[in-house]
C-alpha atoms as a PDB file:
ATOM      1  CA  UNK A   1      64.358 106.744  90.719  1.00  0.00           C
ATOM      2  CA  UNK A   2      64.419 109.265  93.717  1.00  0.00           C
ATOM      3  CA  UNK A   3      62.445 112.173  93.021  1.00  0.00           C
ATOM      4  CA  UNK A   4      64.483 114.587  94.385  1.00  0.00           C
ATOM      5  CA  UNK A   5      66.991 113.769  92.141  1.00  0.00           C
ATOM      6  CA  UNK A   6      64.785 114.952  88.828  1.00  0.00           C
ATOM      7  CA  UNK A   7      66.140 117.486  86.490  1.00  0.00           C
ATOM      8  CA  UNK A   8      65.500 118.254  82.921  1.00  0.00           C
ATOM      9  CA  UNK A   9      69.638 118.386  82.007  1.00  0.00           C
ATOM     10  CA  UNK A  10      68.031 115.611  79.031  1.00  0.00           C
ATOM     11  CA  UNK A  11      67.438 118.806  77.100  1.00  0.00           C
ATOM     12  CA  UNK A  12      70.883 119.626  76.606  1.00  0.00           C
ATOM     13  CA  UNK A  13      71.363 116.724  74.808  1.00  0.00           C
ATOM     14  CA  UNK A  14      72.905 117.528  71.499  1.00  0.00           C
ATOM     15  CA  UNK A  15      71.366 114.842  69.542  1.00  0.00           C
ATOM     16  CA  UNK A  16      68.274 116.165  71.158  1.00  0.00           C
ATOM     17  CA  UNK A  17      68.691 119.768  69.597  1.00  0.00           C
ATOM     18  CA  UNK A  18      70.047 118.803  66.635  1.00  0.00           C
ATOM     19  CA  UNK A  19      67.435 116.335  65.854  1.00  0.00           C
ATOM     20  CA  UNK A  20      64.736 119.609  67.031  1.00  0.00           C
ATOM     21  CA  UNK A  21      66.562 122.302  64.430  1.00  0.00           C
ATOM     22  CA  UNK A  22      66.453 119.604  61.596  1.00  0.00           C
ATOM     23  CA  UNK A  23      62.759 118.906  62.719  1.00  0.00           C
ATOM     24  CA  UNK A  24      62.007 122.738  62.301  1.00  0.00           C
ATOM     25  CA  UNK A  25      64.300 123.246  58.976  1.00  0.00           C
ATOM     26  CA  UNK A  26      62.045 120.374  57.509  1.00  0.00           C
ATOM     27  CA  UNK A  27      59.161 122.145  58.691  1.00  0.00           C
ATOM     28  CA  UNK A  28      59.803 125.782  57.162  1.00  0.00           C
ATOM     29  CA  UNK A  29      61.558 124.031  53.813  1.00  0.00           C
ATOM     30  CA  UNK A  30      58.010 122.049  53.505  1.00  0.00           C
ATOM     31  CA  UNK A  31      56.037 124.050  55.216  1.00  0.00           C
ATOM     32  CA  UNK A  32      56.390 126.911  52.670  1.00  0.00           C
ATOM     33  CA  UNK A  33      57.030 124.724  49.658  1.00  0.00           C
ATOM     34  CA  UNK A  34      53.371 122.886  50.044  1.00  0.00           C
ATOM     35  CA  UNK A  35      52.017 126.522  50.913  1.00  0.00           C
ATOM     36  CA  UNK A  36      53.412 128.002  47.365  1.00  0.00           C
ATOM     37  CA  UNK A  37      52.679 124.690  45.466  1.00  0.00           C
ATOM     38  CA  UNK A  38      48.794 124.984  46.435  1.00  0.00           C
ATOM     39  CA  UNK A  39      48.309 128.492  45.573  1.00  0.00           C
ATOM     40  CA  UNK A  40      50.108 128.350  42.489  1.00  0.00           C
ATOM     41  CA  UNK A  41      49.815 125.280  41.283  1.00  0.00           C
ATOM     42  CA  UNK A  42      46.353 123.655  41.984  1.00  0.00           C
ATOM     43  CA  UNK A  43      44.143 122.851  38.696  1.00  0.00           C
ATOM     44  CA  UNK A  44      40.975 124.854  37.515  1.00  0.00           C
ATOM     45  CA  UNK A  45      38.903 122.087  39.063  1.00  0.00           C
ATOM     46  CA  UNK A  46      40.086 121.580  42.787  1.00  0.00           C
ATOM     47  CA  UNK A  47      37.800 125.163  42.555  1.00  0.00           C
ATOM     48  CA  UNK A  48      37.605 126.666  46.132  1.00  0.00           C
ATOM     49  CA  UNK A  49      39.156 123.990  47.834  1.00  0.00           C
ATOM     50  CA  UNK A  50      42.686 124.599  47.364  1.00  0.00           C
ATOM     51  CA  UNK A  51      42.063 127.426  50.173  1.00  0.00           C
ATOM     52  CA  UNK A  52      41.305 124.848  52.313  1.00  0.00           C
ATOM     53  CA  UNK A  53      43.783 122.605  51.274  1.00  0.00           C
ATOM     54  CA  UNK A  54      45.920 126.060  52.102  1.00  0.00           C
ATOM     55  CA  UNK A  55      44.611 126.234  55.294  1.00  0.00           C
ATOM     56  CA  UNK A  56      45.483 122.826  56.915  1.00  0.00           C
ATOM     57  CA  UNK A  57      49.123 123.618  55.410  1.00  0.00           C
ATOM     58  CA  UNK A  58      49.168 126.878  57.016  1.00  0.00           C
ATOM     59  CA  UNK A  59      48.228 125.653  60.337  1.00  0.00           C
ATOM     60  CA  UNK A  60      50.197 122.758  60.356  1.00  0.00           C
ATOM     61  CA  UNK A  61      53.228 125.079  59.524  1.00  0.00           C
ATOM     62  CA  UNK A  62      52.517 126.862  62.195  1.00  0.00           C
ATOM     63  CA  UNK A  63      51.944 124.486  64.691  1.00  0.00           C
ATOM     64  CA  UNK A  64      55.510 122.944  63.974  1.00  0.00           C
ATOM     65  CA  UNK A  65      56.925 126.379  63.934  1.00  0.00           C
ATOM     66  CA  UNK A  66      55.408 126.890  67.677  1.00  0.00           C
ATOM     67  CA  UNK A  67      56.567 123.653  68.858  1.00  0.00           C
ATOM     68  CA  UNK A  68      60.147 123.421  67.483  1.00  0.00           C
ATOM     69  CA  UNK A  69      60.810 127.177  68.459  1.00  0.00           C
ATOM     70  CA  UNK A  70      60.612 126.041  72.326  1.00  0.00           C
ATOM     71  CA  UNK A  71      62.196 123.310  74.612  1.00  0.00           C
ATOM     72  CA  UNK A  72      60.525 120.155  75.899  1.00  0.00           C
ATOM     73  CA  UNK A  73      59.367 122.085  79.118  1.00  0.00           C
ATOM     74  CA  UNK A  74      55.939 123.344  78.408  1.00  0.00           C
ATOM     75  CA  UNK A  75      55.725 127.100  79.594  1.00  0.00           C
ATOM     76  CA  UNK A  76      52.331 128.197  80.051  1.00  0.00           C
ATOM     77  CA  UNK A  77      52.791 130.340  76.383  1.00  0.00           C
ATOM     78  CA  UNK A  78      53.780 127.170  75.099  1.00  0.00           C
ATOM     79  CA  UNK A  79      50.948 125.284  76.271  1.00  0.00           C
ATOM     80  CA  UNK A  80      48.219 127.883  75.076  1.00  0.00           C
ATOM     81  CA  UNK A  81      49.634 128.037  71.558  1.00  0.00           C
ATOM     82  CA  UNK A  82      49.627 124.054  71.464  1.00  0.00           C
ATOM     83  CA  UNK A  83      45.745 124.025  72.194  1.00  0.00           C
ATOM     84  CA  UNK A  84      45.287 127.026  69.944  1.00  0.00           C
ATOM     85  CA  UNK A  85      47.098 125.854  67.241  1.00  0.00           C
ATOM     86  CA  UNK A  86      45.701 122.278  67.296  1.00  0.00           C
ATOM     87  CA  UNK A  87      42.653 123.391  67.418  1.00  0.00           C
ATOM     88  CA  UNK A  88      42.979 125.071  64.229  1.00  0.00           C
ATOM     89  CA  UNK A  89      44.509 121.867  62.732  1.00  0.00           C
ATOM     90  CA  UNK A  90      41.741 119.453  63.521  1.00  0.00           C
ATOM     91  CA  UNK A  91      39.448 122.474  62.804  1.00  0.00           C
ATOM     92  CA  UNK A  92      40.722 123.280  58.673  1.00  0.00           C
ATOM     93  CA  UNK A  93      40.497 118.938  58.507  1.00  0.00           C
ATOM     94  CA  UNK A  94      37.419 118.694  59.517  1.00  0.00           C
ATOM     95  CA  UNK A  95      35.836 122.023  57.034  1.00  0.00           C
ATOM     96  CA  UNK A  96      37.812 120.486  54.696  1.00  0.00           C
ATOM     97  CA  UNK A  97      35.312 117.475  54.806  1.00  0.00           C
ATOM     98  CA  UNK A  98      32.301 118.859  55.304  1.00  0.00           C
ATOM     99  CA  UNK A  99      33.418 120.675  52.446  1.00  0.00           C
ATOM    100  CA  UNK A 100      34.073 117.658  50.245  1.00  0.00           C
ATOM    101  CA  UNK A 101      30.373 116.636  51.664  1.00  0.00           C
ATOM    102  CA  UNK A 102      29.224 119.350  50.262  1.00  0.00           C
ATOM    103  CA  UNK A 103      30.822 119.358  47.364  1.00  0.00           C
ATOM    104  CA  UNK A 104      29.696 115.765  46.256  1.00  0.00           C
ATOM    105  CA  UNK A 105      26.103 116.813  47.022  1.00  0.00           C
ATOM    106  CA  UNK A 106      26.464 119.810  44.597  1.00  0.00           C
ATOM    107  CA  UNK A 107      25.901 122.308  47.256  1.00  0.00           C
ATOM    108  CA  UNK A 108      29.179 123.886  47.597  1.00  0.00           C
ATOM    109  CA  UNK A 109      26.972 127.638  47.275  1.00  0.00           C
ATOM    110  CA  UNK A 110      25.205 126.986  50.442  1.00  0.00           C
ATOM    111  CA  UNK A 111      28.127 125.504  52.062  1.00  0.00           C
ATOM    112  CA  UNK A 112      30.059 129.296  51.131  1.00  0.00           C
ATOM    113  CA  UNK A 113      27.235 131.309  52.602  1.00  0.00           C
ATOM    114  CA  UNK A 114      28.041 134.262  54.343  1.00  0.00           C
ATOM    115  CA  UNK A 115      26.671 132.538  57.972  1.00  0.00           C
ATOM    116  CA  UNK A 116      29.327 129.514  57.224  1.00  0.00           C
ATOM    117  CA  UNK A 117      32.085 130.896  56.796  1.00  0.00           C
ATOM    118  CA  UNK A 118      31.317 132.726  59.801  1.00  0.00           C
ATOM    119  CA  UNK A 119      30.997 129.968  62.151  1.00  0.00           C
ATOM    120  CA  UNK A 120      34.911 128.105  60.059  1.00  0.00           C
ATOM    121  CA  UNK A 121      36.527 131.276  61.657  1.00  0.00           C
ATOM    122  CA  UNK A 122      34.637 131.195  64.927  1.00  0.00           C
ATOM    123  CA  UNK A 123      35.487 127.818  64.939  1.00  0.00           C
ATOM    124  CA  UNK A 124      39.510 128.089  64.636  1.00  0.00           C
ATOM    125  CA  UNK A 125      39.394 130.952  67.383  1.00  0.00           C
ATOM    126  CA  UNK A 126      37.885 129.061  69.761  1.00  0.00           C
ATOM    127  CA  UNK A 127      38.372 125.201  69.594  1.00  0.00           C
ATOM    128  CA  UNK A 128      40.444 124.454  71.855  1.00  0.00           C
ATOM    129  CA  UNK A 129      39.287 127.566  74.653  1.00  0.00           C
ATOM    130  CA  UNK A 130      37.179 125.358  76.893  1.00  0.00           C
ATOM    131  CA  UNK A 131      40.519 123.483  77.689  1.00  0.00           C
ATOM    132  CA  UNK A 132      42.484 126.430  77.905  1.00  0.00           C
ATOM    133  CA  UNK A 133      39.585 127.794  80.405  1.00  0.00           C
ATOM    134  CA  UNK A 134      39.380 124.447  82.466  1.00  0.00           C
ATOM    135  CA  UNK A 135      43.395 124.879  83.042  1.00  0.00           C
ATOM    136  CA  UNK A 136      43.110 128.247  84.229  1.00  0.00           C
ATOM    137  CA  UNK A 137      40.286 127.507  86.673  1.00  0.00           C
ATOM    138  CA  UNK A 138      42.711 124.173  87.634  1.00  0.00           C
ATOM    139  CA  UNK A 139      45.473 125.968  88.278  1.00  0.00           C
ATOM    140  CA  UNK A 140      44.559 129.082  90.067  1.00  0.00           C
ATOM    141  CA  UNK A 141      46.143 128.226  93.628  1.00  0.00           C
ATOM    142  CA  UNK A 142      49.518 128.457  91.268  1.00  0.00           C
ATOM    143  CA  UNK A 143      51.749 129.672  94.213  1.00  0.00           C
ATOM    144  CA  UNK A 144      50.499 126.657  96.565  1.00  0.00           C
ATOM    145  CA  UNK A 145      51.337 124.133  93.841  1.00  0.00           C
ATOM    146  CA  UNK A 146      54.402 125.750  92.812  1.00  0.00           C
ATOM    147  CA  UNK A 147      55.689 125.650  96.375  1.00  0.00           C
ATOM    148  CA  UNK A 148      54.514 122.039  96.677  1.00  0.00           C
ATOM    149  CA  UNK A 149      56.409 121.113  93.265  1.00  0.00           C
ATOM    150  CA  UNK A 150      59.321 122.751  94.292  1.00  0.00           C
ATOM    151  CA  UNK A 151      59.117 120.446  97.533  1.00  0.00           C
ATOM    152  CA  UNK A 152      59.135 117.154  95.915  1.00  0.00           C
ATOM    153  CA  UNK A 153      61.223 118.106  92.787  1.00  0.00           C
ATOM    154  CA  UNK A 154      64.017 120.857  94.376  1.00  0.00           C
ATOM    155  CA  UNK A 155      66.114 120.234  91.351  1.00  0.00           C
ATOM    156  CA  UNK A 156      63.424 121.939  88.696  1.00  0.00           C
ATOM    157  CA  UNK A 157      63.124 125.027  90.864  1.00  0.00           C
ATOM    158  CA  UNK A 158      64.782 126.736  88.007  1.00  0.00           C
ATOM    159  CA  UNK A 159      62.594 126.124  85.414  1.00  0.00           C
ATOM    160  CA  UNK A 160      59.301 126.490  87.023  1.00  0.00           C
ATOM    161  CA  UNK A 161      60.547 130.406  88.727  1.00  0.00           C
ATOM    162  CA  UNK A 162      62.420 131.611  85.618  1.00  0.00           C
ATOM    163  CA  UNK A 163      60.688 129.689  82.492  1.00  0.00           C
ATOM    164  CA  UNK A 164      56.747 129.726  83.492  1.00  0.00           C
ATOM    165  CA  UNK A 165      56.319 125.676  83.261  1.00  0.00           C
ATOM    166  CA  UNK A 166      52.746 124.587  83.201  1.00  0.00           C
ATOM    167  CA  UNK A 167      52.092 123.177  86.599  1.00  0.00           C
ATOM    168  CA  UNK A 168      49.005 121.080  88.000  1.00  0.00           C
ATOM    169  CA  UNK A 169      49.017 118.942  91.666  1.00  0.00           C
ATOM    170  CA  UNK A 170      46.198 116.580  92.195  1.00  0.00           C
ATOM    171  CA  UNK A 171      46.225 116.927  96.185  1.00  0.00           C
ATOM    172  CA  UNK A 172      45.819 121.101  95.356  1.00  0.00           C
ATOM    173  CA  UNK A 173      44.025 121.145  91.944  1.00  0.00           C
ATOM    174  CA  UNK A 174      41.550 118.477  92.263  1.00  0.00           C
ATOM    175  CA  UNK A 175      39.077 117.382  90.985  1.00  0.00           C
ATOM    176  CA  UNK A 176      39.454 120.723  88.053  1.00  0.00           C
ATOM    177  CA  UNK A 177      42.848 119.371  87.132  1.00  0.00           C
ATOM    178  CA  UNK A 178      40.667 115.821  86.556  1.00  0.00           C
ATOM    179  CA  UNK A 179      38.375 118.035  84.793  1.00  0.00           C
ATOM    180  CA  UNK A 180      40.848 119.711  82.565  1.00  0.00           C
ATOM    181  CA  UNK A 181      42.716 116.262  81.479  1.00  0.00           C
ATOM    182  CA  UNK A 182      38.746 114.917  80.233  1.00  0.00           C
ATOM    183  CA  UNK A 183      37.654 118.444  78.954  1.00  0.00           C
ATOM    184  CA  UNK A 184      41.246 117.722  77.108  1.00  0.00           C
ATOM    185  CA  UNK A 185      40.843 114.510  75.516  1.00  0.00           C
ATOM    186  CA  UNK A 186      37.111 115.072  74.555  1.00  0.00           C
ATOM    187  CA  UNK A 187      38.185 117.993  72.569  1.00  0.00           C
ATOM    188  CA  UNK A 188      41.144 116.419  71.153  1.00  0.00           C
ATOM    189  CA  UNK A 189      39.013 113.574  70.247  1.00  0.00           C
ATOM    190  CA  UNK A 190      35.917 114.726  69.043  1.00  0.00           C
ATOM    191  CA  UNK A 191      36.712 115.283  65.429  1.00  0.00           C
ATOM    192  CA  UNK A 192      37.167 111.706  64.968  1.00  0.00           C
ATOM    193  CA  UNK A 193      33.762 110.652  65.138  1.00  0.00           C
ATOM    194  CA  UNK A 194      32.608 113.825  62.942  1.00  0.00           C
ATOM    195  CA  UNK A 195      34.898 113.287  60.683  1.00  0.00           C
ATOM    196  CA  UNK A 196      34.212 108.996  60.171  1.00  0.00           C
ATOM    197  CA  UNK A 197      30.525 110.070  59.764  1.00  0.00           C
ATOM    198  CA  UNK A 198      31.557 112.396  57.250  1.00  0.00           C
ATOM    199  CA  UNK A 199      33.786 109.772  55.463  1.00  0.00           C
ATOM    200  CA  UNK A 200      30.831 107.676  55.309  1.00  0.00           C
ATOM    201  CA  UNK A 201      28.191 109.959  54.203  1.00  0.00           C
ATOM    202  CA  UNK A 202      30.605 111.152  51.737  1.00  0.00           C
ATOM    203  CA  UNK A 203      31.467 107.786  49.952  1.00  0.00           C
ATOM    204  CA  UNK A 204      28.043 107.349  50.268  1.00  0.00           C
ATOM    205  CA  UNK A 205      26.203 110.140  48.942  1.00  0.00           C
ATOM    206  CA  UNK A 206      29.361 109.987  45.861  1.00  0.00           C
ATOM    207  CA  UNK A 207      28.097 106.425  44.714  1.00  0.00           C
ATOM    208  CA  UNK A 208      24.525 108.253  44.329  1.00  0.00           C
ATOM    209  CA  UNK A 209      25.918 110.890  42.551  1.00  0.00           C
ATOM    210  CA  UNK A 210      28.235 108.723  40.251  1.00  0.00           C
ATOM    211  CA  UNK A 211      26.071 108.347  37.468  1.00  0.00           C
ATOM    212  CA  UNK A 212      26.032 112.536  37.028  1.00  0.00           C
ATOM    213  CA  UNK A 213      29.350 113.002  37.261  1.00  0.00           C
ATOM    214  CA  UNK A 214      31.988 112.827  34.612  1.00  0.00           C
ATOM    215  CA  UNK A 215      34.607 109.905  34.858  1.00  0.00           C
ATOM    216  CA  UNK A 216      37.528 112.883  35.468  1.00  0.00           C
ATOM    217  CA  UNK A 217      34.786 113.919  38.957  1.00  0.00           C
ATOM    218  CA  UNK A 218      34.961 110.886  40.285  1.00  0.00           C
ATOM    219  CA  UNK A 219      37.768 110.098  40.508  1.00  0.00           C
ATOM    220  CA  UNK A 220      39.055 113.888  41.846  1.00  0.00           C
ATOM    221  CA  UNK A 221      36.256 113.192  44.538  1.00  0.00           C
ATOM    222  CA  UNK A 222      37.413 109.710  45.092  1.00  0.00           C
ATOM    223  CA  UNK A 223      40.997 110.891  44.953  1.00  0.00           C
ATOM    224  CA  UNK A 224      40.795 114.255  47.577  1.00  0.00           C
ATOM    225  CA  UNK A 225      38.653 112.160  49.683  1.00  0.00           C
ATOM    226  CA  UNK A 226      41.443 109.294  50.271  1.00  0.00           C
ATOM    227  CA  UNK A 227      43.945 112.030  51.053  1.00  0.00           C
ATOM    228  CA  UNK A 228      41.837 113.858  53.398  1.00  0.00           C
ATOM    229  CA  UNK A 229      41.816 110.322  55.412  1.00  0.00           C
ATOM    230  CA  UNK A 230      45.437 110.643  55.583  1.00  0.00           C
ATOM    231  CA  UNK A 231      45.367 114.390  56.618  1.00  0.00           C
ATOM    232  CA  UNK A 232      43.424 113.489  59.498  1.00  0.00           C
ATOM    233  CA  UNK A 233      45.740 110.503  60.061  1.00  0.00           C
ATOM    234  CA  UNK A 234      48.787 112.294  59.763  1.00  0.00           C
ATOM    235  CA  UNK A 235      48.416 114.507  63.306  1.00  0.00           C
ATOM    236  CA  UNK A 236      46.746 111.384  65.106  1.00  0.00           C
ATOM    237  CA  UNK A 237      50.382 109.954  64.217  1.00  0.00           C
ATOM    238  CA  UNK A 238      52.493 112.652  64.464  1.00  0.00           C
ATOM    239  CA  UNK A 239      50.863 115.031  67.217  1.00  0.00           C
ATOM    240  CA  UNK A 240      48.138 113.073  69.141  1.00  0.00           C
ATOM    241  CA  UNK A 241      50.126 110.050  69.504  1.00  0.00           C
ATOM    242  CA  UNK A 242      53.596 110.946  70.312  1.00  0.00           C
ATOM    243  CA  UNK A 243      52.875 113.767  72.832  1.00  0.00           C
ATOM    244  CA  UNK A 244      50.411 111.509  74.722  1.00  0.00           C
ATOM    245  CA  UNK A 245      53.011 108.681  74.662  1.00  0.00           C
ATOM    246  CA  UNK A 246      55.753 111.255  76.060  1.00  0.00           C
ATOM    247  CA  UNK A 247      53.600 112.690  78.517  1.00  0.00           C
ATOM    248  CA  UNK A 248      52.979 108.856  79.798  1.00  0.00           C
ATOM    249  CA  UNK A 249      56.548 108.068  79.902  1.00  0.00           C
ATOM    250  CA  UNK A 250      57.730 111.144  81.923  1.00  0.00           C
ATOM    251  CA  UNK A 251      55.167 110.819  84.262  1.00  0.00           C
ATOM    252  CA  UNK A 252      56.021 106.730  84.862  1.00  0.00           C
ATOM    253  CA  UNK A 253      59.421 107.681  84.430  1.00  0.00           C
ATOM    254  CA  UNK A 254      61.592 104.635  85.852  1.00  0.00           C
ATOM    255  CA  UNK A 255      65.174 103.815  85.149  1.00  0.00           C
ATOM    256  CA  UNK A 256      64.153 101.104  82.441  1.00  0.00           C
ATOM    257  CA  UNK A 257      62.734 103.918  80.301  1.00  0.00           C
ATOM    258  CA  UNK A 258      65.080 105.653  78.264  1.00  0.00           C
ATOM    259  CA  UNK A 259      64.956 109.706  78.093  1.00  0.00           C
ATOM    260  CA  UNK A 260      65.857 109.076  74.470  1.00  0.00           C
ATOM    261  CA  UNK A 261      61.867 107.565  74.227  1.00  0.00           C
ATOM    262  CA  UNK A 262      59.808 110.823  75.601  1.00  0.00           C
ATOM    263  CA  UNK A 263      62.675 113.042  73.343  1.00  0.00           C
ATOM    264  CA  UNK A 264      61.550 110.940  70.317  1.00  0.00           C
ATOM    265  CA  UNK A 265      57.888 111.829  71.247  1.00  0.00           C
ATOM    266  CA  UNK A 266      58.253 115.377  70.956  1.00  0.00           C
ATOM    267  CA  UNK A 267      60.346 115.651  68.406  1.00  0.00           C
ATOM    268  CA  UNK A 268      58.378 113.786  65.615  1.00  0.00           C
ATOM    269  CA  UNK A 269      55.119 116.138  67.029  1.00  0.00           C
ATOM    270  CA  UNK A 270      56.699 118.591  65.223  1.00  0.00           C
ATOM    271  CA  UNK A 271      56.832 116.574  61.568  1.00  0.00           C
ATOM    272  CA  UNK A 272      53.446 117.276  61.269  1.00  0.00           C
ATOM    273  CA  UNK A 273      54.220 119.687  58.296  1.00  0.00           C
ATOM    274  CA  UNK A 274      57.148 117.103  56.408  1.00  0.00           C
ATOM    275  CA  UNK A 275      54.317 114.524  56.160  1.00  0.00           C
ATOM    276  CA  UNK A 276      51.551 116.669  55.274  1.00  0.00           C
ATOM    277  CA  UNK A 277      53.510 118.064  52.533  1.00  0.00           C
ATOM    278  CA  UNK A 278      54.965 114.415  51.649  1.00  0.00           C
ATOM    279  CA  UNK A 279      51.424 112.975  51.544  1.00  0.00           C
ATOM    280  CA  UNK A 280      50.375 115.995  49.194  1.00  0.00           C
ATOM    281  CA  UNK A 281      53.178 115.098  46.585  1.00  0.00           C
ATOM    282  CA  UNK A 282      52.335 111.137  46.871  1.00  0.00           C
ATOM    283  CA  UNK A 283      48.260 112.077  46.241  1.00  0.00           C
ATOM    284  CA  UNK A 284      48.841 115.159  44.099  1.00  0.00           C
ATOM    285  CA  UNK A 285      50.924 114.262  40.662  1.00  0.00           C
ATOM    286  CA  UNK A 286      50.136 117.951  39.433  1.00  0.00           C
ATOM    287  CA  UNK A 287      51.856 119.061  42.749  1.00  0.00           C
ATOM    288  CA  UNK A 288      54.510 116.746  42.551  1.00  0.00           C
ATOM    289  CA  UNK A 289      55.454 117.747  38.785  1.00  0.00           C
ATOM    290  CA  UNK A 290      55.531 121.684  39.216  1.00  0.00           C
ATOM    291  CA  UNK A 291      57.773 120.861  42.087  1.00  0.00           C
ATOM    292  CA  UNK A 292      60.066 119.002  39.904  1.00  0.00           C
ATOM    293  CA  UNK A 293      59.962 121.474  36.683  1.00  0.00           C
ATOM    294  CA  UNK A 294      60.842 124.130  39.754  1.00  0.00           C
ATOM    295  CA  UNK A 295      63.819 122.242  40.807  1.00  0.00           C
ATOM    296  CA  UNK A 296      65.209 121.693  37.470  1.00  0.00           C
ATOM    297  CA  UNK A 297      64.671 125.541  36.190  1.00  0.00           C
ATOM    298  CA  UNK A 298      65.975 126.243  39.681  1.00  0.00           C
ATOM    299  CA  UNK A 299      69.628 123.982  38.929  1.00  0.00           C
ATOM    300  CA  UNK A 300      69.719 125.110  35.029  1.00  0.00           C
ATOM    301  CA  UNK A 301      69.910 128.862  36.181  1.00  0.00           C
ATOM    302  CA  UNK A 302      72.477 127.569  38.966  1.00  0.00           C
ATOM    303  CA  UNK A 303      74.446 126.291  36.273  1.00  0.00           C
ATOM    304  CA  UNK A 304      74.092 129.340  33.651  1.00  0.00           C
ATOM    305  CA  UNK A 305      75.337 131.606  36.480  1.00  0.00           C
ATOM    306  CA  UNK A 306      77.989 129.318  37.748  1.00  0.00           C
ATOM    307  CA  UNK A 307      79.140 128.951  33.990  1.00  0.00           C
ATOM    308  CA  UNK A 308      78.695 132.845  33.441  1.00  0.00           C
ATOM    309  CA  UNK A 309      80.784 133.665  36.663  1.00  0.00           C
ATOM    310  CA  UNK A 310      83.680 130.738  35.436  1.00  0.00           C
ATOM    311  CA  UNK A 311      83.872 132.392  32.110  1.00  0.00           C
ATOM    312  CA  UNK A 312      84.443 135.962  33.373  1.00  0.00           C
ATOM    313  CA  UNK A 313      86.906 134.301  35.715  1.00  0.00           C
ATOM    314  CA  UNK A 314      88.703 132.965  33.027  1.00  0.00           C
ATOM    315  CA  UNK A 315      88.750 135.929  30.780  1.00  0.00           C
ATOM    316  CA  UNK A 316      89.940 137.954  33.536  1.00  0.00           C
ATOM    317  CA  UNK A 317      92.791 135.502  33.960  1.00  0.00           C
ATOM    318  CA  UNK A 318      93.720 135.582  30.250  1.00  0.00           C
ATOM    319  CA  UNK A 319      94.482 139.189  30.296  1.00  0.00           C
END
């Protein structure tokens, strides 16, 4: 493939934006049905941790919001509320276990305290801002590797001067752009070592605690605990994965790789919310009923008002 000859016309493909506004229908419809579902629906005994449970739905709402409400290009914007709103993602999973930690321990007071919560918050903000730094720092010569990118690629000229696109060169921004791609991955990749200690600790430290715990306990432990797995599964597969994969592709773009491949890539990134909120019905039969009592209320008042509105009709007819 000739460079020169690169464009991003793939975008107005209109499988490609229909398959993006279903993505981000399916992400407000779920989105905002798990939200309601957890707030209103959780049992006495989930306790505090439906707010948490809350929070990785809001943020994974969010997230898919951000990404479906912009193109495949990645403007700068784009790009910080990616980091930001990943790192609030991996962030709520990862409280979420040390809160389940606590919780089989008993010690879900001290895990509250004032100075905790503290540090969950400071912890959302500012995740992902180490990456976000090292980009800055990589791409402050931005006019020398626009003019450069322009150069090699004439036929994106438009979208880097009008749309922002997030630009690095290695002959301009190394080695920071090298340091920016490993500041990237460490941070995107941390959480999974924290997280498998804390799945181990946890199953361990519950098979201490089994003998105090009712036979209803356990089994809520044992059950959030499997679905937090999938939780942290669910944006390794849906986010993690597919963007990396994308990225790859474009960048060893060759004639044998279809555009249709590094569209696919982006677009299920943004089902992070569908599964989430699939996942939570699968786990989560209390959930999963109230849903289905709220759909059938939902159709009988359907019906009572389309039966009200075909009896007036009729009346009026009569006379």
């Amino acid at each position: 493939m000739n460079s020169s000859n690169i464009t991003f016309d793939f975008i107005d493909n209109p499988i490609y934006s229909i398959a993006y506004k279903v993505s981000g229908v399916l992400a407000t419809i779920c989105g905002l049905t798990s939200m309601f579902l957890i707030l209103r629906n959780s049992p006495n005994i989930f306790g505090y941790y439906k707010y948490f449970l809350f929070n990785i739905a809001f943020w994974s709402f969010v997230f898919d919001m951000h990404m479906t409400s912009k193109n495949i290009y990645l403007a700068t914007g784009c790009l910080f509320g990616l980091h930001i709103f990943y790192g609030c993602i991996i962030s709520a999973i990862t409280v979420a276990f040390f809160y389940r930690y606590y919780a089989v321990n008993r010690l879900i007071n001290q895990f509250l305290s004032k100075r905790n919560i503290v540090l969950i918050i400071l912890l959302h903000i500012f995740y992902n801002s180490i990456p976000l730094a090292s980009y800055l720092v990589a791409a402050e010569n931005r006019f020398e590797i626009t003019q450069l990118i322009i150069q090699e690629y004439p036929n994106v000229k438009f979208y880097i001067e009008n749309l922002g696109c997030v630009m690095l060169h290695p002959e301009i921004s190394r080695p920071s752009s090298l340091v920016h791609v490993c500041i990237s991955i460490f941070c995107f990749t941390i959480s999974i070592p924290v997280v498998s200690t804390l799945i181990y600790k946890t199953i361990y430290a519950l098979k201490e605690n089994q003998q105090y715990m009712s036979a209803e306990s356990y089994r809520m432990h044992r059950q959030m605990l499997k679905t937090l797995i999938f939780q942290l599964l669910i944006p390794t597969c849906t986010i993690i994965l597919p963007l990396t994969t994308a990225i790859v592709l474009w960048y060893s773009s060759s004639e044998g790789v279809p555009q249709s491949a590094v569209q696919s890539g982006f677009i299920l990134a943004t089902t992070h919310s569908f599964t989430n909120t699939m996942m939570m019905l699968y786990f989560f039969p209390v959930y999963r009923i109230a849903l289905i009592e709220k759909i059938r209320s939902l159709q009988q008042r359907l019906i009572s008002i389309l039966s009200i509105s075909f009896c007036k009709l009729h009346q009026y007819c009569l006379q």
